[in-house]
PDB file of N, CA and C in Angstrom:
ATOM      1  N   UNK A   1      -4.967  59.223 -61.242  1.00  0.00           N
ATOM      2  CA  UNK A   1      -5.193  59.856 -59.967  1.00  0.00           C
ATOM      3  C   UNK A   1      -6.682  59.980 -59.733  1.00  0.00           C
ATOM      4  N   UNK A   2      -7.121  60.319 -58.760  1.00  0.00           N
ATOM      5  CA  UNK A   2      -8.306  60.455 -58.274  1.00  0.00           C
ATOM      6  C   UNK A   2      -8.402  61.167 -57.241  1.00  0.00           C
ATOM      7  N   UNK A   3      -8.555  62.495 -58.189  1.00  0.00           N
ATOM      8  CA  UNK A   3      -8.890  63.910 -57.503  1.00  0.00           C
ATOM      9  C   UNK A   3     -10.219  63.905 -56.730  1.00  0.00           C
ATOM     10  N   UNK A   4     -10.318  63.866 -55.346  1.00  0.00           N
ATOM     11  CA  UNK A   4     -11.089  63.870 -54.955  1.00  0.00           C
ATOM     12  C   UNK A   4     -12.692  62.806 -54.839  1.00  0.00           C
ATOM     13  N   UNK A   5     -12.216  61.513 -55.408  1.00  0.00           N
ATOM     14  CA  UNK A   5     -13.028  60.188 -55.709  1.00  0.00           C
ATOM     15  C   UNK A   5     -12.660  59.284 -54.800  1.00  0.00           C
ATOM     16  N   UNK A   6     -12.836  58.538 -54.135  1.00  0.00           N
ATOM     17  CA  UNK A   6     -11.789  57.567 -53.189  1.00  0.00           C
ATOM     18  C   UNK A   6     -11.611  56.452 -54.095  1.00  0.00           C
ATOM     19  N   UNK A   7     -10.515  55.970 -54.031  1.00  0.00           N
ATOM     20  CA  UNK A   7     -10.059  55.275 -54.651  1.00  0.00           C
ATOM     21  C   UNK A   7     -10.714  53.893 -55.425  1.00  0.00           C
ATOM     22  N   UNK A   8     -10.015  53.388 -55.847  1.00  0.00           N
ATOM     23  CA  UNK A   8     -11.007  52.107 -56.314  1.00  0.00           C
ATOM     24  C   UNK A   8     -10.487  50.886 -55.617  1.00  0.00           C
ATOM     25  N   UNK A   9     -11.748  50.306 -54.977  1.00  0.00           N
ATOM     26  CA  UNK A   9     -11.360  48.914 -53.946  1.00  0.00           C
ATOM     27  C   UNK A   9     -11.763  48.063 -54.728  1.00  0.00           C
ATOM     28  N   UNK A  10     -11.606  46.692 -54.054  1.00  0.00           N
ATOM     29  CA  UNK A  10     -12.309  45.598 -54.727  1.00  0.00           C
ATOM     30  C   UNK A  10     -13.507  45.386 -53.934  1.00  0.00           C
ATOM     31  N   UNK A  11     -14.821  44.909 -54.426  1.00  0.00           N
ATOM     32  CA  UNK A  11     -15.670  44.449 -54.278  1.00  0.00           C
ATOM     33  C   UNK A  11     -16.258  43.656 -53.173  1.00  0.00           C
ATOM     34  N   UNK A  12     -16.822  43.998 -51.988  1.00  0.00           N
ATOM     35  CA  UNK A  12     -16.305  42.453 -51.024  1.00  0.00           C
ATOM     36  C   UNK A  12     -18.013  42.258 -51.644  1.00  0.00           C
ATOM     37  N   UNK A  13     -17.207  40.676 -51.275  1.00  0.00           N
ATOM     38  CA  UNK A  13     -18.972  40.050 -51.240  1.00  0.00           C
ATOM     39  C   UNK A  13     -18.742  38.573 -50.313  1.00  0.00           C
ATOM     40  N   UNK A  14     -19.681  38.781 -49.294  1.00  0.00           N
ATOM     41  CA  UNK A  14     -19.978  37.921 -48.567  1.00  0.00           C
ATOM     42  C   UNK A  14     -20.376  36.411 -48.805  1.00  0.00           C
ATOM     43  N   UNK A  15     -19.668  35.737 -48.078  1.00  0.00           N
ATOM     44  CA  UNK A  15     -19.401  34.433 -48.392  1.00  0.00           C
ATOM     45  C   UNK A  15     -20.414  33.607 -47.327  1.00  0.00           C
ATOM     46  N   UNK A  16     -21.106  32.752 -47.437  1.00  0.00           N
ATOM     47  CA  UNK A  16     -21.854  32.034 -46.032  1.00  0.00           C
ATOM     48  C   UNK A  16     -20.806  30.866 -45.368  1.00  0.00           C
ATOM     49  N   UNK A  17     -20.715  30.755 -44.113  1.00  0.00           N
ATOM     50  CA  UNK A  17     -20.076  29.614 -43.432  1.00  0.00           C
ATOM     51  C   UNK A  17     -20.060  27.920 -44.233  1.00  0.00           C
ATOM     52  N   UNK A  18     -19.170  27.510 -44.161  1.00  0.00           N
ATOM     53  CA  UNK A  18     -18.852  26.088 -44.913  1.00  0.00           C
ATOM     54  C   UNK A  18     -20.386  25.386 -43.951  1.00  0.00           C
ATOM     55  N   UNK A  19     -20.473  25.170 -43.011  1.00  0.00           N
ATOM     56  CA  UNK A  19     -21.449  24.536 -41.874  1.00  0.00           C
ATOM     57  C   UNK A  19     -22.431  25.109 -41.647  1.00  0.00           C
ATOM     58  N   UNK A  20     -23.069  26.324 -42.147  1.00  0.00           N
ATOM     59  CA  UNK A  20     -24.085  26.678 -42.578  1.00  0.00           C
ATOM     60  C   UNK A  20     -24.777  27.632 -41.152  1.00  0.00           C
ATOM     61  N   UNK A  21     -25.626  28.218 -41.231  1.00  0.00           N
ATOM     62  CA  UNK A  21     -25.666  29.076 -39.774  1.00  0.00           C
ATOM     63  C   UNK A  21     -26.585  28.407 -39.275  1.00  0.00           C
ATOM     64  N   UNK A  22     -26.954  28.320 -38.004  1.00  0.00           N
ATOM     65  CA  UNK A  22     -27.792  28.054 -36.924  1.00  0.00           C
ATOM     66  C   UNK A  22     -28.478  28.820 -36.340  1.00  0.00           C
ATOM     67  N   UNK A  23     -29.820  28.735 -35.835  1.00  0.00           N
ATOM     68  CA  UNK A  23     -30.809  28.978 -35.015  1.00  0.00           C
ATOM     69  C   UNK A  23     -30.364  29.669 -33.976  1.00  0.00           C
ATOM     70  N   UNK A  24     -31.011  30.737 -33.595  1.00  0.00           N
ATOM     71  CA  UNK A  24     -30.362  30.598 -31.416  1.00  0.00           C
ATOM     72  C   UNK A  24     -31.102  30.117 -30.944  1.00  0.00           C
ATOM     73  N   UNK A  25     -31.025  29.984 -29.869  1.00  0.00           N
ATOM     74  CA  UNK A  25     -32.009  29.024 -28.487  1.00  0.00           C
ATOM     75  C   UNK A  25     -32.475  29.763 -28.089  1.00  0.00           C
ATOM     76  N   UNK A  26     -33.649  30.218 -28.562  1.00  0.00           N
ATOM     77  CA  UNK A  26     -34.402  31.496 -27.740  1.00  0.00           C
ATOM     78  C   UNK A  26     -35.576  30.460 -26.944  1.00  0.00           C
ATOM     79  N   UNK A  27     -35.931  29.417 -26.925  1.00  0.00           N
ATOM     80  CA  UNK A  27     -36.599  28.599 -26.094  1.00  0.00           C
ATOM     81  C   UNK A  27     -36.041  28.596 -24.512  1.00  0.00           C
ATOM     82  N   UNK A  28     -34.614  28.771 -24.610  1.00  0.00           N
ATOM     83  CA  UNK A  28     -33.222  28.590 -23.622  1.00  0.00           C
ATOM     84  C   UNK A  28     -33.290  26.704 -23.300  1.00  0.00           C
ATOM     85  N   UNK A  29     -33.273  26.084 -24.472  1.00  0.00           N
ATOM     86  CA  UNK A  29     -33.171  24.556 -23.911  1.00  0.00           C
ATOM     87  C   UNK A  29     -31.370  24.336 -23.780  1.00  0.00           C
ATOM     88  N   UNK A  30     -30.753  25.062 -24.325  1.00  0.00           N
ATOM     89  CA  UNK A  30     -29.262  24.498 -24.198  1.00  0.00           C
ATOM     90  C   UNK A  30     -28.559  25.748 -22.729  1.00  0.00           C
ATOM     91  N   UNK A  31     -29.185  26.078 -22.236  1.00  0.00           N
ATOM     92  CA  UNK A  31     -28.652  27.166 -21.711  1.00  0.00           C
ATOM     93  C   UNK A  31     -27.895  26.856 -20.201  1.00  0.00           C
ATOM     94  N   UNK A  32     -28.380  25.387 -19.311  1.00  0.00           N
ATOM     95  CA  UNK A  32     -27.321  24.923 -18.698  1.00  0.00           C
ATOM     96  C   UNK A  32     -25.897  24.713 -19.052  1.00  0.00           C
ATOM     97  N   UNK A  33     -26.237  24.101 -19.983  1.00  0.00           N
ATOM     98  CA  UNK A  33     -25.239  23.123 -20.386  1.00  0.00           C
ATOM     99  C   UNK A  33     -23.988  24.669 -21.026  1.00  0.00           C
ATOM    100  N   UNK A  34     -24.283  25.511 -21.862  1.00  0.00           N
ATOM    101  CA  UNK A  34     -23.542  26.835 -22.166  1.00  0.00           C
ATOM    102  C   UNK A  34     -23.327  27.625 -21.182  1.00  0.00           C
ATOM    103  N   UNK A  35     -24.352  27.562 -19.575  1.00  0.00           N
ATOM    104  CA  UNK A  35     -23.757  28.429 -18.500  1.00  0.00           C
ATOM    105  C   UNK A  35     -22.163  27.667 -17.770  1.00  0.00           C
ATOM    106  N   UNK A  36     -22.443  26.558 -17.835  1.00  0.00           N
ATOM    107  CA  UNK A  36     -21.308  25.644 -17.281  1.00  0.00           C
ATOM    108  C   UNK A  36     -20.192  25.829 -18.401  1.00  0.00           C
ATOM    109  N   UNK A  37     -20.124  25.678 -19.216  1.00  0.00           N
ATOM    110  CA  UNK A  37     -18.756  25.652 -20.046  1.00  0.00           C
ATOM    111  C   UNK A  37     -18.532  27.628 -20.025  1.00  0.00           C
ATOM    112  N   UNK A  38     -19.394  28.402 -19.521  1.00  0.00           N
ATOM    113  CA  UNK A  38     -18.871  29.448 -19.636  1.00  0.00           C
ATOM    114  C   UNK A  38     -18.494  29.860 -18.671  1.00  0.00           C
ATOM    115  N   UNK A  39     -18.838  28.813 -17.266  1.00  0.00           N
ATOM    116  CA  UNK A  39     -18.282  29.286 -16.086  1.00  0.00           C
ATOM    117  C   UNK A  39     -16.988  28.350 -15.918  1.00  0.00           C
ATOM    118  N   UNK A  40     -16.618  27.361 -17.263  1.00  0.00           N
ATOM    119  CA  UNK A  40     -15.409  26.638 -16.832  1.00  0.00           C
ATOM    120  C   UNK A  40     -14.327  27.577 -17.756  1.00  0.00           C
ATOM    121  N   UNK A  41     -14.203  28.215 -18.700  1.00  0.00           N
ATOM    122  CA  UNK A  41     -14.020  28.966 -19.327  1.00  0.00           C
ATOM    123  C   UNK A  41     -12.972  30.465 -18.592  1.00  0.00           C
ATOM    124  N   UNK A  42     -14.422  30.743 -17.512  1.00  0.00           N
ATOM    125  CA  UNK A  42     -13.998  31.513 -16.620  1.00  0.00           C
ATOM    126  C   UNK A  42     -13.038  31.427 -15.510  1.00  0.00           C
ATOM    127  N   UNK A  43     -13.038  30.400 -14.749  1.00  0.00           N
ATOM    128  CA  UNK A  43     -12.157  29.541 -14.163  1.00  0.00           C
ATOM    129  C   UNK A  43     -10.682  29.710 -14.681  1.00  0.00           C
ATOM    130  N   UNK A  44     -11.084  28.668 -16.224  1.00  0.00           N
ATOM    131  CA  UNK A  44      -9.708  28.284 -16.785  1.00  0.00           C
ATOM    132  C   UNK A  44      -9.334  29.584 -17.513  1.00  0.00           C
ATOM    133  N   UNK A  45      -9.415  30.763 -16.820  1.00  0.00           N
ATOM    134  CA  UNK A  45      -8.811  32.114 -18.038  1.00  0.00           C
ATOM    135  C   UNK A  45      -8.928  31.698 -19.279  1.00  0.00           C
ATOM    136  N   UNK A  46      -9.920  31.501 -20.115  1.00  0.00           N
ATOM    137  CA  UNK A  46     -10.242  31.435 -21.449  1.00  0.00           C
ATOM    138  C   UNK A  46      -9.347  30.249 -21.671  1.00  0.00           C
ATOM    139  N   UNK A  47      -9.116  29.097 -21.162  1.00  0.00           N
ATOM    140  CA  UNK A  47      -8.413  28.110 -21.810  1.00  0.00           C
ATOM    141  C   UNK A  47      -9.346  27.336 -22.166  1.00  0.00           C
ATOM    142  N   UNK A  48      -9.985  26.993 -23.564  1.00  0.00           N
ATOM    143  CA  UNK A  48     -11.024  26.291 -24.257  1.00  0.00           C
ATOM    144  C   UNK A  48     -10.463  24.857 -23.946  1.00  0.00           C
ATOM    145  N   UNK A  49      -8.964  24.528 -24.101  1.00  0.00           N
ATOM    146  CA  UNK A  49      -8.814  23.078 -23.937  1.00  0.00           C
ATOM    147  C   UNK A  49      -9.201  22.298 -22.645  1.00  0.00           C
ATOM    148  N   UNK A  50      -9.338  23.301 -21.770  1.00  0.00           N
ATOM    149  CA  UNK A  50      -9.437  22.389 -20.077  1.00  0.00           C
ATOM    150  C   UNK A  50     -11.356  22.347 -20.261  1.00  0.00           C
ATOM    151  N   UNK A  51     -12.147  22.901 -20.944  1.00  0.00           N
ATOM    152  CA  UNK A  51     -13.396  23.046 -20.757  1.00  0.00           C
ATOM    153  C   UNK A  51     -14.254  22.368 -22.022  1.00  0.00           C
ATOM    154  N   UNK A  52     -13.419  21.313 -22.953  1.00  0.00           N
ATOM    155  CA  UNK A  52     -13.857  20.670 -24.342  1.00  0.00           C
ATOM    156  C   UNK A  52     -14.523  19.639 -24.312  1.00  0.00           C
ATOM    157  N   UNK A  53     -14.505  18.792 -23.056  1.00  0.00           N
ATOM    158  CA  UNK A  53     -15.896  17.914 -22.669  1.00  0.00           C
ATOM    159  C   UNK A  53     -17.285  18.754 -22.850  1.00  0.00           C
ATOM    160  N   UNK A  54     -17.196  19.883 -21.549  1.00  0.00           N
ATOM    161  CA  UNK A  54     -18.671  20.800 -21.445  1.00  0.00           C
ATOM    162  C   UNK A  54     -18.742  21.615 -23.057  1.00  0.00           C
ATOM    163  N   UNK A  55     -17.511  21.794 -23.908  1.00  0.00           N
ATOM    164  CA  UNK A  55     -18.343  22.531 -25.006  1.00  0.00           C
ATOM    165  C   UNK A  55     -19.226  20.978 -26.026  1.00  0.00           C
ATOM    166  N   UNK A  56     -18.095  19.832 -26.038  1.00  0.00           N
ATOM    167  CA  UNK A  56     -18.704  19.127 -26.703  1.00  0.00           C
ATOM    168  C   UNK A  56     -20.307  18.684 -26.159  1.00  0.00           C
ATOM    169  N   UNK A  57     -20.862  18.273 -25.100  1.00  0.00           N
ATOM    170  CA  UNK A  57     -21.835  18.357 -24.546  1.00  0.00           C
ATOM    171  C   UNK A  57     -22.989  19.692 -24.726  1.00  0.00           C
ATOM    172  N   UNK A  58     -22.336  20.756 -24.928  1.00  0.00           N
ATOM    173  CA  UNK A  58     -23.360  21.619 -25.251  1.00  0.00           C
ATOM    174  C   UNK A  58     -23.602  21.648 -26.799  1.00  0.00           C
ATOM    175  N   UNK A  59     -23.023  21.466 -27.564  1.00  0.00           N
ATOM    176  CA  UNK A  59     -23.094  21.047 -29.318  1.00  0.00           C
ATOM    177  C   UNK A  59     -23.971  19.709 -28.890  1.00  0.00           C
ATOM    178  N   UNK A  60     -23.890  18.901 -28.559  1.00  0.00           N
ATOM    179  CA  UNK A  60     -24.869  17.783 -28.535  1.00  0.00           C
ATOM    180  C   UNK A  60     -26.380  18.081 -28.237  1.00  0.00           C
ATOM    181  N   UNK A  61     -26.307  19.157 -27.455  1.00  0.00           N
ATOM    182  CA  UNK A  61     -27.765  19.494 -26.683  1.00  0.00           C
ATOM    183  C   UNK A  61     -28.303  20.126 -27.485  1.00  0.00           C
ATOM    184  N   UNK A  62     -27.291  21.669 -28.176  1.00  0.00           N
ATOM    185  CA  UNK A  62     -27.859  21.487 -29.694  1.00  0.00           C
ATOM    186  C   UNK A  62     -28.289  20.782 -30.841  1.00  0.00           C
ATOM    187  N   UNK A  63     -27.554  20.044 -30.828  1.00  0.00           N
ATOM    188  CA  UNK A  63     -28.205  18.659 -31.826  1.00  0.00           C
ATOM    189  C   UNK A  63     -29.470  18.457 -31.514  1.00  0.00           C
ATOM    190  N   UNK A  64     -29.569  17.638 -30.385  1.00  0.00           N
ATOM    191  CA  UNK A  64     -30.630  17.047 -29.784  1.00  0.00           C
ATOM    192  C   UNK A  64     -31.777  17.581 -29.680  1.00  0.00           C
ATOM    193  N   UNK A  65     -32.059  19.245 -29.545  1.00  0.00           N
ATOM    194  CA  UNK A  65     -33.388  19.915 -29.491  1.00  0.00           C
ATOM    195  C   UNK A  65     -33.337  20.433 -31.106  1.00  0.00           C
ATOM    196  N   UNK A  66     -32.293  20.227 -32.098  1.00  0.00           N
ATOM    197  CA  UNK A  66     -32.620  20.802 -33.543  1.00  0.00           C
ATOM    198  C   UNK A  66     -32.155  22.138 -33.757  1.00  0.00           C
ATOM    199  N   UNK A  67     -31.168  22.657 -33.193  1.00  0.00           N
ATOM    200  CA  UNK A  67     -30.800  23.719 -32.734  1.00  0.00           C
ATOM    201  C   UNK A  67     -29.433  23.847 -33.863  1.00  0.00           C
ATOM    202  N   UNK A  68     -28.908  22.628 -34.294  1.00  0.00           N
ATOM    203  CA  UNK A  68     -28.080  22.809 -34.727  1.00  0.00           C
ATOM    204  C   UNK A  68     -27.831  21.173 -36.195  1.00  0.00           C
ATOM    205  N   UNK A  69     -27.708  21.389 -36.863  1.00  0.00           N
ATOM    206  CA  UNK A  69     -27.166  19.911 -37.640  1.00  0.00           C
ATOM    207  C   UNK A  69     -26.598  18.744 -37.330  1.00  0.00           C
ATOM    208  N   UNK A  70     -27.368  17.594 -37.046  1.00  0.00           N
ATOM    209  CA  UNK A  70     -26.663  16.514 -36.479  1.00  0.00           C
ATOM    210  C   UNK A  70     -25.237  16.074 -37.493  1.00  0.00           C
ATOM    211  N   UNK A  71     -24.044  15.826 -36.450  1.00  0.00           N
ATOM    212  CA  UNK A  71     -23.193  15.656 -37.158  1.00  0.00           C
ATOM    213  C   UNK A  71     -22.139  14.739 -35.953  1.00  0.00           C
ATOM    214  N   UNK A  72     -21.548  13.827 -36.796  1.00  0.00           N
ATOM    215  CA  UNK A  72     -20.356  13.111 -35.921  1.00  0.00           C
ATOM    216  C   UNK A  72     -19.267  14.140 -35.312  1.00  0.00           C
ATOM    217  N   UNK A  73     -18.942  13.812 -34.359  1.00  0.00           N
ATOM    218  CA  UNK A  73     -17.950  14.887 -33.325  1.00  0.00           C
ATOM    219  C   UNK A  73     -16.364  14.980 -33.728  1.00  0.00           C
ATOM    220  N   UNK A  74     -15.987  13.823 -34.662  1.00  0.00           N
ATOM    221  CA  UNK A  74     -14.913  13.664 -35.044  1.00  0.00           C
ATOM    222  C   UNK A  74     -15.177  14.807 -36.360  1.00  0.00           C
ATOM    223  N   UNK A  75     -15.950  15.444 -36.787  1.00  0.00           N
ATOM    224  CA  UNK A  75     -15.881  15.904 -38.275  1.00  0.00           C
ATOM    225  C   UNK A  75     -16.154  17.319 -37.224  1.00  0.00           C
ATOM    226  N   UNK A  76     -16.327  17.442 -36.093  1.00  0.00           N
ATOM    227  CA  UNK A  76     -16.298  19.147 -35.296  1.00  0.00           C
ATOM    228  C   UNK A  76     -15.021  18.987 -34.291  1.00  0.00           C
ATOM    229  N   UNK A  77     -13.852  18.245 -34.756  1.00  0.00           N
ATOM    230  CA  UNK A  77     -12.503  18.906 -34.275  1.00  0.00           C
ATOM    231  C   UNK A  77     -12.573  18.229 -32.344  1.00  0.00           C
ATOM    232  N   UNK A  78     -13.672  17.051 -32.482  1.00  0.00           N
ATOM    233  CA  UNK A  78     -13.626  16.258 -31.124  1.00  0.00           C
ATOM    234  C   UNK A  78     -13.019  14.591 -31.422  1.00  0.00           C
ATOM    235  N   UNK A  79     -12.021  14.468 -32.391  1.00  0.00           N
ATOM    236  CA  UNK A  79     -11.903  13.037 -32.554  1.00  0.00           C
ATOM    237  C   UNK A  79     -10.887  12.636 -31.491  1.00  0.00           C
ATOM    238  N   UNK A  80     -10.097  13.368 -30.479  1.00  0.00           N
ATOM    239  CA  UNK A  80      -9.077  13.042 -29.892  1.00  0.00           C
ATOM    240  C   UNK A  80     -10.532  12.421 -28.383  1.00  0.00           C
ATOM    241  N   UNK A  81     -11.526  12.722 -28.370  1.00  0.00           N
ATOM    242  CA  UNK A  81     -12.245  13.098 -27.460  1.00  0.00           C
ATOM    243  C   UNK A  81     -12.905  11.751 -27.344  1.00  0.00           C
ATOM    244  N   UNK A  82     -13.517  11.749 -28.680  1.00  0.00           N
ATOM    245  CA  UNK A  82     -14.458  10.122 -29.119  1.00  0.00           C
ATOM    246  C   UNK A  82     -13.547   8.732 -28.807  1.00  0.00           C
ATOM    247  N   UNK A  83     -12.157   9.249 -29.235  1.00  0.00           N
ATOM    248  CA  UNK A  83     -11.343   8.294 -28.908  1.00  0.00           C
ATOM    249  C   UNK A  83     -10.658   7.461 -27.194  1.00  0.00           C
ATOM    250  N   UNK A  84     -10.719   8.757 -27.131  1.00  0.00           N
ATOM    251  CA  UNK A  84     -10.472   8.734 -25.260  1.00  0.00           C
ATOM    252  C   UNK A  84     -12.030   7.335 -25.083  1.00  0.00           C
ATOM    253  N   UNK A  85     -13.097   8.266 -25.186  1.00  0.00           N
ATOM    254  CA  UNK A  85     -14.274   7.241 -24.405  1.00  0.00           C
ATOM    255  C   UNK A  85     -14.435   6.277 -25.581  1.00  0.00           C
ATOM    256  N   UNK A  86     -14.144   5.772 -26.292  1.00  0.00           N
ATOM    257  CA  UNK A  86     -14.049   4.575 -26.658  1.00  0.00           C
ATOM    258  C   UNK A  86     -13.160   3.955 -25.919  1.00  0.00           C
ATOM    259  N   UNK A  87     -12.108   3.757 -26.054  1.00  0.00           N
ATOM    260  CA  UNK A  87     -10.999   3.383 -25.394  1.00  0.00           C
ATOM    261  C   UNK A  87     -11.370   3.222 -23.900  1.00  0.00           C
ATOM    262  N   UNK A  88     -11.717   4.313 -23.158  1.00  0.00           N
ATOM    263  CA  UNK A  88     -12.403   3.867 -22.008  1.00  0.00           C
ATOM    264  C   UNK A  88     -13.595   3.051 -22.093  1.00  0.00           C
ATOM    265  N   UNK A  89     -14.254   3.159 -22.824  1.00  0.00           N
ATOM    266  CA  UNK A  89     -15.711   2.116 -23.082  1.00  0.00           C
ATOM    267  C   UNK A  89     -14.926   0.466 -23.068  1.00  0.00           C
ATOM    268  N   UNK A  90     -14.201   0.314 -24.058  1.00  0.00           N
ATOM    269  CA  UNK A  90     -13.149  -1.201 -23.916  1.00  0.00           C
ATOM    270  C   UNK A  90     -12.669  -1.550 -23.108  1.00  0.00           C
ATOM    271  N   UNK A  91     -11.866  -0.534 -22.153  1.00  0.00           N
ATOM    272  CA  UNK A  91     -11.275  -1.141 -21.026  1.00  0.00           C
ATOM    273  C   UNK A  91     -11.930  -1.369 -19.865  1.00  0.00           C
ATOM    274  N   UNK A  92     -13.268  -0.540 -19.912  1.00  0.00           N
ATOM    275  CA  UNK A  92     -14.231  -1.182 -18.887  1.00  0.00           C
ATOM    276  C   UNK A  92     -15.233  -2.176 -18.599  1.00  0.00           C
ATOM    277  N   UNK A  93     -14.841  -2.695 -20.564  1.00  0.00           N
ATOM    278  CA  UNK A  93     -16.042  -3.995 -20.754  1.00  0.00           C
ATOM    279  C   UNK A  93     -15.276  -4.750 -20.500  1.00  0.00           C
ATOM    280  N   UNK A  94     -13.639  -4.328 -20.241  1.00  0.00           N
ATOM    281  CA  UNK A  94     -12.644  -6.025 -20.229  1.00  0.00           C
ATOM    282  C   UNK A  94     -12.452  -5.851 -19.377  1.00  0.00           C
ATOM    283  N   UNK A  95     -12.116  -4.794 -18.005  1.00  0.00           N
ATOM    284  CA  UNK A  95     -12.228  -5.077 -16.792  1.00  0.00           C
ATOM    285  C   UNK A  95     -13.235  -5.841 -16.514  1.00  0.00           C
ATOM    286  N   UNK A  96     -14.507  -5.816 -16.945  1.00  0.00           N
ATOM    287  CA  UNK A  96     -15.567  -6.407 -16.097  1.00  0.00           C
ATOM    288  C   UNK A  96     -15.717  -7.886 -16.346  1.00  0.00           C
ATOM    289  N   UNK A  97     -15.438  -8.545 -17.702  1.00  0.00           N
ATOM    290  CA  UNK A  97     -15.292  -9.535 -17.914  1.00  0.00           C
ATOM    291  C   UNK A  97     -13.961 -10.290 -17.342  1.00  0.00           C
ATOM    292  N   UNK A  98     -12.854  -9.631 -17.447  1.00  0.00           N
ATOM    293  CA  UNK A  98     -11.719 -10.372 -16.435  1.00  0.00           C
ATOM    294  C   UNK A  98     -12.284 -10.467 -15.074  1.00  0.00           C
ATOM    295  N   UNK A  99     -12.193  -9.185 -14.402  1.00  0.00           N
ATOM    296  CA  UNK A  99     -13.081  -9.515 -13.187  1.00  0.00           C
ATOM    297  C   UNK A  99     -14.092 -10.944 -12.904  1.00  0.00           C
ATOM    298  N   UNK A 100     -15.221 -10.924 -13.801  1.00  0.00           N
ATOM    299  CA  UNK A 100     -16.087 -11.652 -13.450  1.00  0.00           C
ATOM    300  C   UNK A 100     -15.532 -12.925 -13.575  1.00  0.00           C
ATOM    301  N   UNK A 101     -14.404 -13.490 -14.613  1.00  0.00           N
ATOM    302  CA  UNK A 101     -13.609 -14.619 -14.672  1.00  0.00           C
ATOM    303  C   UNK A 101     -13.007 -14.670 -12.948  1.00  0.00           C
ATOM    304  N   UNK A 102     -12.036 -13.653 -12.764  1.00  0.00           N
ATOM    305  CA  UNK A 102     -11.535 -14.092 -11.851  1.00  0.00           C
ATOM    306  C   UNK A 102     -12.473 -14.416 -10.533  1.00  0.00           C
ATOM    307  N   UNK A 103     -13.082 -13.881 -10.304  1.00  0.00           N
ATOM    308  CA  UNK A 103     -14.472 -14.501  -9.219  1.00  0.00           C
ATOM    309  C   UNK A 103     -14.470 -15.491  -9.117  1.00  0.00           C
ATOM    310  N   UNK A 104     -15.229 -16.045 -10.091  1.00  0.00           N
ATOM    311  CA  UNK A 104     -15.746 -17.376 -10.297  1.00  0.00           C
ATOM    312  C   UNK A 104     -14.466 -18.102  -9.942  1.00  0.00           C
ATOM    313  N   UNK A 105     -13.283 -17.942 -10.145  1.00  0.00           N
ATOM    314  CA  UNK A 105     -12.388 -18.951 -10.343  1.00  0.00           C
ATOM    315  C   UNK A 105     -11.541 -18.716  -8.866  1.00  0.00           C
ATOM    316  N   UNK A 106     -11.596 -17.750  -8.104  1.00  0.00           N
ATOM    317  CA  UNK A 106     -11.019 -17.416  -6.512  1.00  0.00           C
ATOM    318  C   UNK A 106     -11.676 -18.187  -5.316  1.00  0.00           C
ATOM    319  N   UNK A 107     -13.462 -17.934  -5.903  1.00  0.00           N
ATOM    320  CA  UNK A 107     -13.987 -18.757  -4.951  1.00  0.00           C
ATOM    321  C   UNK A 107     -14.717 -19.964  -5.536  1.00  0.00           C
ATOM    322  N   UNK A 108     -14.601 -20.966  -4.673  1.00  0.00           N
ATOM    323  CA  UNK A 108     -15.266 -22.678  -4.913  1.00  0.00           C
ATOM    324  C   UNK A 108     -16.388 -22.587  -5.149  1.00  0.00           C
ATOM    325  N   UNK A 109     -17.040 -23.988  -5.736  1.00  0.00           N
ATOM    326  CA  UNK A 109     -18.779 -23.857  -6.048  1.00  0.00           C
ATOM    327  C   UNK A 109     -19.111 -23.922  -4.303  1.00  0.00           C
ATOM    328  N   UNK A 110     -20.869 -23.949  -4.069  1.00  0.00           N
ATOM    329  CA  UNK A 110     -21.013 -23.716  -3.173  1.00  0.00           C
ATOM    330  C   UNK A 110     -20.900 -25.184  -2.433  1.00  0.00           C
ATOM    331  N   UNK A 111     -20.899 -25.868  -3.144  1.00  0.00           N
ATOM    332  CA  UNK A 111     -20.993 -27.253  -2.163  1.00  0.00           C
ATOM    333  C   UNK A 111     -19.926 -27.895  -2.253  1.00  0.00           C
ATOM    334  N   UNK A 112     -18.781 -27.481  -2.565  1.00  0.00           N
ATOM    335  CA  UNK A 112     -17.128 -27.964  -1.865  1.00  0.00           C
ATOM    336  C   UNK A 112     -16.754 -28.151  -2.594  1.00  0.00           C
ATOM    337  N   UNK A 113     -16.648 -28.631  -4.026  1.00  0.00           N
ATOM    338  CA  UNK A 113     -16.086 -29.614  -4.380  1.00  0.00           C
ATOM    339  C   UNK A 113     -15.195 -28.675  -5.950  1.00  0.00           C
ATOM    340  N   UNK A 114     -14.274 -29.404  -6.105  1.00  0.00           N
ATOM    341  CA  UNK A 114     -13.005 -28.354  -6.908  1.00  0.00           C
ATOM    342  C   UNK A 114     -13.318 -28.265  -8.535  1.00  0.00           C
ATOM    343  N   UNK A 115     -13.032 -27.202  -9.021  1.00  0.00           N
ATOM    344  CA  UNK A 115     -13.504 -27.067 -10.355  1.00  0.00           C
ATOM    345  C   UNK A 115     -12.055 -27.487 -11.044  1.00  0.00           C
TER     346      UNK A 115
END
């Protein structure tokens, strides 16, 4: 018992983040880019998923001024994201190349004569 001692706890001891802590932006270089995802935020009643372009974009801006650890976006929980614009990056280099095939091949050279 423990008359009057408070009891015996365990020990906490503080652990540091796996990703290590970061700087703030007291310069304010990321501070567009964090007013917009906090006004999409606001909008979307705290729905983080409708506003994960503007957060990924503001982690970049961190990157970019040193604000934060450069790191691939797929290893910060954006790989569904990288994938989308890849995927769009491909289908717009093969639109443009089908396209430019079909051109050439709709209309004749300029001086008449059939390819």
């Amino acid at each position: 018992m423990s008359f009057g001692r408070p009891p015996t706890f365990n020990v906490f001891s503080p652990t540091p983040p796996a990703r290590g802590s970061f700087p703030l932006d007291h310069d304010g270089d990321c501070t567009a880019p964090m007013r917009l995802y906090l006004a999409c935020l606001k909008e979307h009643k705290n729905n983080n998923g409708a506003c994960r372009e503007l957060s990924k974009a503001y982690l970049q801006c961190r990157m970019d001024n040193g604000l934060m650890e450069k790191d691939d976006f797929t290893n910060l929980g954006y790989a569904d994201l990288a994938a989308k614009e890849a995927s769009a990056g491909s289908s717009t280099s093969a639109l443009g190349t089908s396209a430019a095939s079909s051109s050439t091949a709709s209309h004749p050279p300029a001086d008449g004569r059939r390819v």
